[in-house]
Protein backbone atom coordinates (compact mmCIF):
# COMPACT_ATOMS: atom_id res chain seq x y z
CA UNK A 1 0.00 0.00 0.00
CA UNK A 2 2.89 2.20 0.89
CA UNK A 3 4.63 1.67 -2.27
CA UNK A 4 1.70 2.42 -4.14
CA UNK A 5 1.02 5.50 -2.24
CA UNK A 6 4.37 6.62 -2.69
CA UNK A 7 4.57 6.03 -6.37
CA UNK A 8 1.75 7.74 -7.29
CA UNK A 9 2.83 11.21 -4.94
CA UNK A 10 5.86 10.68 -6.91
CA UNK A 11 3.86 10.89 -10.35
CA UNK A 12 2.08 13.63 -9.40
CA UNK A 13 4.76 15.60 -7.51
CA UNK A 14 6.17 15.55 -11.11
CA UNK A 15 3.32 16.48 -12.88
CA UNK A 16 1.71 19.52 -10.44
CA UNK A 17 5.75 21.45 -9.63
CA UNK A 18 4.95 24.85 -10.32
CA UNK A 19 7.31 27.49 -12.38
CA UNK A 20 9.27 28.24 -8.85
CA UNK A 21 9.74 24.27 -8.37
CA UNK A 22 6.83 24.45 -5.55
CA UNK A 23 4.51 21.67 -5.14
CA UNK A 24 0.93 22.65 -5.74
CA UNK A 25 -1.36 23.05 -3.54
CA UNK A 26 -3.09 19.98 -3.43
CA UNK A 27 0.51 18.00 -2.62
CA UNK A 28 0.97 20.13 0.10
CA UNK A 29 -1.86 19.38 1.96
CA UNK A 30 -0.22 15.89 2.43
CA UNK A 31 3.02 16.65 3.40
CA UNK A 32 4.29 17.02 7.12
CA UNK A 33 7.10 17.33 8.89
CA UNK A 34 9.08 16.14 12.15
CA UNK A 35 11.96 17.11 13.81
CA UNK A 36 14.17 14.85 15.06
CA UNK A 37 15.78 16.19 18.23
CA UNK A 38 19.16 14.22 19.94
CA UNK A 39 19.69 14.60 23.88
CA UNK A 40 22.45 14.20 25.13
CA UNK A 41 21.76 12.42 29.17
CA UNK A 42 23.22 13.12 32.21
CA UNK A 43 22.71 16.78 31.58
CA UNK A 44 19.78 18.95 33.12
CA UNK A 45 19.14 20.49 29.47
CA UNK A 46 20.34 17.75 27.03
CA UNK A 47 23.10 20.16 25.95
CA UNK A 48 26.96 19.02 25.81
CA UNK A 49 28.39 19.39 29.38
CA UNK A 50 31.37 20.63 27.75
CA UNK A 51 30.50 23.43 25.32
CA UNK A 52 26.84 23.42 26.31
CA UNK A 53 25.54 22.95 22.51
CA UNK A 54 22.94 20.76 21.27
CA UNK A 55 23.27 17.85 19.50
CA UNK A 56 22.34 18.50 15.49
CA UNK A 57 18.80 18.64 14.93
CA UNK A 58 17.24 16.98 11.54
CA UNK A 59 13.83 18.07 9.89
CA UNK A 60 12.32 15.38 7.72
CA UNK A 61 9.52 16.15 5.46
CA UNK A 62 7.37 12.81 5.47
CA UNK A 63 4.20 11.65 3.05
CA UNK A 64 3.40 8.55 5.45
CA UNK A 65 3.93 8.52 9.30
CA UNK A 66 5.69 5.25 9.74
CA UNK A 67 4.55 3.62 13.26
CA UNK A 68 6.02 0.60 14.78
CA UNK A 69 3.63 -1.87 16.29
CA UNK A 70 5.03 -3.49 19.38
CA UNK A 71 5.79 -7.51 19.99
CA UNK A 72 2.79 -7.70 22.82
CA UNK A 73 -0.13 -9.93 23.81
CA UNK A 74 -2.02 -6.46 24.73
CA UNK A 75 -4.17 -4.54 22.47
CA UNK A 76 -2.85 -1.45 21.63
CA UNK A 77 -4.92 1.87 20.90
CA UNK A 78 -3.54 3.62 17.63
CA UNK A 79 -3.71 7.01 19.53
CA UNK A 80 -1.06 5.29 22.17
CA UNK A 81 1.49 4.39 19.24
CA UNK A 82 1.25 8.12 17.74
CA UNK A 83 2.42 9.18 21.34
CA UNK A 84 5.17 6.89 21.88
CA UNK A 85 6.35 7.75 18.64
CA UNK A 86 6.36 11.22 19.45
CA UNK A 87 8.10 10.79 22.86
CA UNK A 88 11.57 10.65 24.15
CA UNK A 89 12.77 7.36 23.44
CA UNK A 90 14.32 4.74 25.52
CA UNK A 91 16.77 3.06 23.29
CA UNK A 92 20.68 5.27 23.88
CA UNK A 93 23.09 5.76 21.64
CA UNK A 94 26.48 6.94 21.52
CA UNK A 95 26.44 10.20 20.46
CA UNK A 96 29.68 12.52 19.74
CA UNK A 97 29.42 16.69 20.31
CA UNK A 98 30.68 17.64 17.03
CA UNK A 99 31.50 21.06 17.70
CA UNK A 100 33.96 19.89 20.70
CA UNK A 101 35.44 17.27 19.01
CA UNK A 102 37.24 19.20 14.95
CA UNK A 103 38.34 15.71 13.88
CA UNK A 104 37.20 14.99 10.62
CA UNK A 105 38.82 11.45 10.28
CA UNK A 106 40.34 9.00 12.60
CA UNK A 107 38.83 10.02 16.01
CA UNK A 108 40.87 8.76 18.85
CA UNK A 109 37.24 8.62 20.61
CA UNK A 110 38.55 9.69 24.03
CA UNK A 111 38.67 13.13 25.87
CA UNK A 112 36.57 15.61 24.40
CA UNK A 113 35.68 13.34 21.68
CA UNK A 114 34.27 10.31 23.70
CA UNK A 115 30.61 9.54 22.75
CA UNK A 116 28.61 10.07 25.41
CA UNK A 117 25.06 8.37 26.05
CA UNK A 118 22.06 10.09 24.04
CA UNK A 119 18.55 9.89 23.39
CA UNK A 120 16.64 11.09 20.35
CA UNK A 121 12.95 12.42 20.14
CA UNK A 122 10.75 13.23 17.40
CA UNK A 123 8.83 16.26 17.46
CA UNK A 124 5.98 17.01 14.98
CA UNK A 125 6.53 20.51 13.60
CA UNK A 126 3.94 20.92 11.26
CA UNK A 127 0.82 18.64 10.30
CA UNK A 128 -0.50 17.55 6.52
CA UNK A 129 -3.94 17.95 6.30
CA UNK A 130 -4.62 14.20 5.33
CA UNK A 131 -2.61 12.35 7.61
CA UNK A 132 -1.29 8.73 6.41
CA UNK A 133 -0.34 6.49 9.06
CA UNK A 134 1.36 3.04 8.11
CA UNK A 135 1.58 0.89 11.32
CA UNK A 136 5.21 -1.39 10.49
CA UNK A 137 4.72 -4.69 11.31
CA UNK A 138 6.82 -6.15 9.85
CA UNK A 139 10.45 -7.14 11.49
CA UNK A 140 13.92 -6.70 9.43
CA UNK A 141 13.63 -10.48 8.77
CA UNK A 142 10.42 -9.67 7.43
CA UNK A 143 9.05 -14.01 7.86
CA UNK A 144 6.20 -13.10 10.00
CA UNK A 145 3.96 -10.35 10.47
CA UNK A 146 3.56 -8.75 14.62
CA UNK A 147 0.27 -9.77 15.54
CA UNK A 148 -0.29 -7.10 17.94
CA UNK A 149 -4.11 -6.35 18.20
CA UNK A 150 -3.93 -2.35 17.52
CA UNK A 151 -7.70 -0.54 17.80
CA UNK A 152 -7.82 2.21 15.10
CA UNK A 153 -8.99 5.39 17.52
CA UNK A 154 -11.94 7.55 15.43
CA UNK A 155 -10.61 10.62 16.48
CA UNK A 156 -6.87 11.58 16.69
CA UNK A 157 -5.45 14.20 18.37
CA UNK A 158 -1.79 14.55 17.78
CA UNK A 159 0.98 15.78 20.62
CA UNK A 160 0.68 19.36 18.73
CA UNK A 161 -2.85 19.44 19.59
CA UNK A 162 -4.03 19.14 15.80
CA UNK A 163 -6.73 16.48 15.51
CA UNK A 164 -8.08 14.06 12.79
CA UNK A 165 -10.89 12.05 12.02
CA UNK A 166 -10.31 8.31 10.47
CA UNK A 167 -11.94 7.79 7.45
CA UNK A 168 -10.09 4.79 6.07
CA UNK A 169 -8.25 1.56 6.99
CA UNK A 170 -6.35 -0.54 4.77
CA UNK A 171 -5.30 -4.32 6.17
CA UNK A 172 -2.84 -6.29 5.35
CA UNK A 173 -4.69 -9.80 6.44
CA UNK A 174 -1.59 -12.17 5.34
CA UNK A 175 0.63 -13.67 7.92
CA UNK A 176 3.91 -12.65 6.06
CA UNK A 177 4.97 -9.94 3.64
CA UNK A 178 4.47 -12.60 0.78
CA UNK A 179 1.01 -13.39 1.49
CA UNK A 180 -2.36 -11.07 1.82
């Protein structure tokens, strides 16, 4: 479904590009766009304890917002998975300050340039108008399909307060990525 989706935004993206290279209108009022924010922890203010910048932040326009579905015997409400996906998240990383640490190749990786344990959160800085939601359940083996029971929620309201209304549901009823 995504592909399809995808291919067709693709199509018309090429088609509707005004004089300026701006999508038209209508594009528009599917795109949206996050910002993905890294902490840095042990800090009151996620900041670098050393220089007391912020990690590099990333904006990502997106067409589809890509949920994972967790591995649980639970049900899960749809509205639950949009929040998680918009909160801090629990998995760390290694993360280096690059404005403390100027070397461009071979890092020794100690001192100022140690990587130091990090977080990353996505923040939703603007909304499309239509949101598409594709819940992935799929691993990166991609053998079986998560069977997580997720309850689509008729009203949405996303962490920046804008809301939605569901008006569509497409399943993917096979038990693999082969099949369905």
């Amino acid at each position: 479904m995504e592909e399809f989706f995808s291919t067709v935004m693709v199509e018309l993206e090429k088609e509707v590009i005004d004089d300026d290279g701006l999508f038209s209108p209508i594009l528009q009022l599917f795109w949206g766009k996050e910002k993905i924010i890294r902490k840095y922890l042990a800090t009151n203010d996620g900041r670098c304890a050393k220089c007391s910048n912020y990690p590099a932040v990333s904006d990502q326009n997106f067409l589809t917002l890509k949920i994972e579905v967790p591995l649980t015997n639970v049900s899960v409400e749809l509205s639950s998975l949009i929040y998680s996906y918009f909160s801090e998240s629990l998995d760390q990383m290694k993360l280096r300050c690059g404005n403390c640490c100027t070397h461009v190749s071979n890092c020794p990786q100690n001192g100022i340039c140690k990587s130091r344990p990090a977080v990353t959160q996505t923040v939703l800085t603007k909304s499309p108008t239509f949101l598409i939601i594709q819940l992935k359940r799929f691993g990166p083996q991609l053998n079986s399909k998560i069977q997580t029971d997720v309850i689509p929620n008729t009203k949405l309201s996303l962490p920046n307060h804008d809301s939605f209304e569901l008006t569509a549901v497409s399943d993917h009823v096979g038990s693999n990525i082969s099949s369905g």
